[in-house]
Protein backbone atom coordinates (compact mmCIF):
# COMPACT_ATOMS: atom_id res chain seq x y z
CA UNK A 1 1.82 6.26 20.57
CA UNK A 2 4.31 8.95 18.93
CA UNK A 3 7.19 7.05 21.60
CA UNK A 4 6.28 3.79 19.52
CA UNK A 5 6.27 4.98 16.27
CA UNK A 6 9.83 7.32 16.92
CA UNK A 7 11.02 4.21 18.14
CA UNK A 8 10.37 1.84 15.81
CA UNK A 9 10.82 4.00 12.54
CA UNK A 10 13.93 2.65 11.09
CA UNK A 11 11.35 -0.47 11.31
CA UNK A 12 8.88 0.85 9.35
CA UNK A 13 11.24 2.47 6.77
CA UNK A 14 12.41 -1.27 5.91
CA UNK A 15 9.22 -1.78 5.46
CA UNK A 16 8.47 0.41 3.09
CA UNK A 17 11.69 0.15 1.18
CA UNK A 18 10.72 -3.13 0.61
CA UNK A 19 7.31 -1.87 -1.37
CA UNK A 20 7.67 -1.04 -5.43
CA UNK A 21 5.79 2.16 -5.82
CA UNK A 22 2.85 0.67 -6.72
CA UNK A 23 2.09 -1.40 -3.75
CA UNK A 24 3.02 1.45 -1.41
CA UNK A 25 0.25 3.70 -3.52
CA UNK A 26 -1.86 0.71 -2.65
CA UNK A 27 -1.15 0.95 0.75
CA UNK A 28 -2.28 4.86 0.60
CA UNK A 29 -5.55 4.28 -1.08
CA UNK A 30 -6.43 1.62 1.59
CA UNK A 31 -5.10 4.61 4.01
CA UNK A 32 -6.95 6.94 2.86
CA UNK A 33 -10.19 4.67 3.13
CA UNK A 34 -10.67 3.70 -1.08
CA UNK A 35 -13.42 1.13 -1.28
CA UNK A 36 -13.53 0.44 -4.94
CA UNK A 37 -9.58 -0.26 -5.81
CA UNK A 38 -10.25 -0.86 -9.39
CA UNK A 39 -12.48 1.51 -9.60
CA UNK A 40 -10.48 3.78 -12.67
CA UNK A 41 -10.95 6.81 -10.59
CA UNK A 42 -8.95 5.00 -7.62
CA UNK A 43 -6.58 3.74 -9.96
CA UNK A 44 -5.61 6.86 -12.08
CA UNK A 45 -5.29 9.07 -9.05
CA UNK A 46 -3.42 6.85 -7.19
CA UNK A 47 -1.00 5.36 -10.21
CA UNK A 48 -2.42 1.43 -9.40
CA UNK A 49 -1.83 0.02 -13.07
CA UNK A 50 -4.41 -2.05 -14.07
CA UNK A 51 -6.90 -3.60 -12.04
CA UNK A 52 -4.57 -7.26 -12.33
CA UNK A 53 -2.23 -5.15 -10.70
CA UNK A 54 -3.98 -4.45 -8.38
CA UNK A 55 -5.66 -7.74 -7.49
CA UNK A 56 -1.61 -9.12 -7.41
CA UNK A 57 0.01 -6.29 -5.63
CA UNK A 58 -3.02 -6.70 -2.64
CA UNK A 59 -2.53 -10.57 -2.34
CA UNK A 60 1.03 -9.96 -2.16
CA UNK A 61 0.48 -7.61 0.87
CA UNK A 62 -1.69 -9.63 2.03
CA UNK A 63 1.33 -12.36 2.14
CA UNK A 64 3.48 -10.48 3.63
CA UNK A 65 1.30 -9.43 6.94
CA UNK A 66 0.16 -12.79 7.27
């Protein structure tokens, strides 16, 4: 697993480059197993915006795996 990842980090730095800030803190919440994403706990500690941000910045990920 460590091989795959090593190998294919330039990869995953694209990736990521490609985020704003607040979709990769989305992408840390749902990381770090957040249920409620607009919950205002969820959102303060993880800098989310509002909760339309949140609904647009997850259907946008969700584009962009899909």
């Amino acid at each position: 697993m460590d091989l795959v990842v090593r190998s294919n980090a330039l990869h995953y730095q694209d990736i990521c480059d490609a985020l704003s800030n607040t979709q990769l803190n989305l992408v840390f919440a749902i990381l770090d197993g957040e249920k409620k994403l607009t919950a205002s706990h969820t959102m303060q500690k993880y800098k989310l915006g509002t909760p339309r941000n949140v609904s647009k910045n997850k259907m946008i990920l969700e584009e962009r795996i899909s």
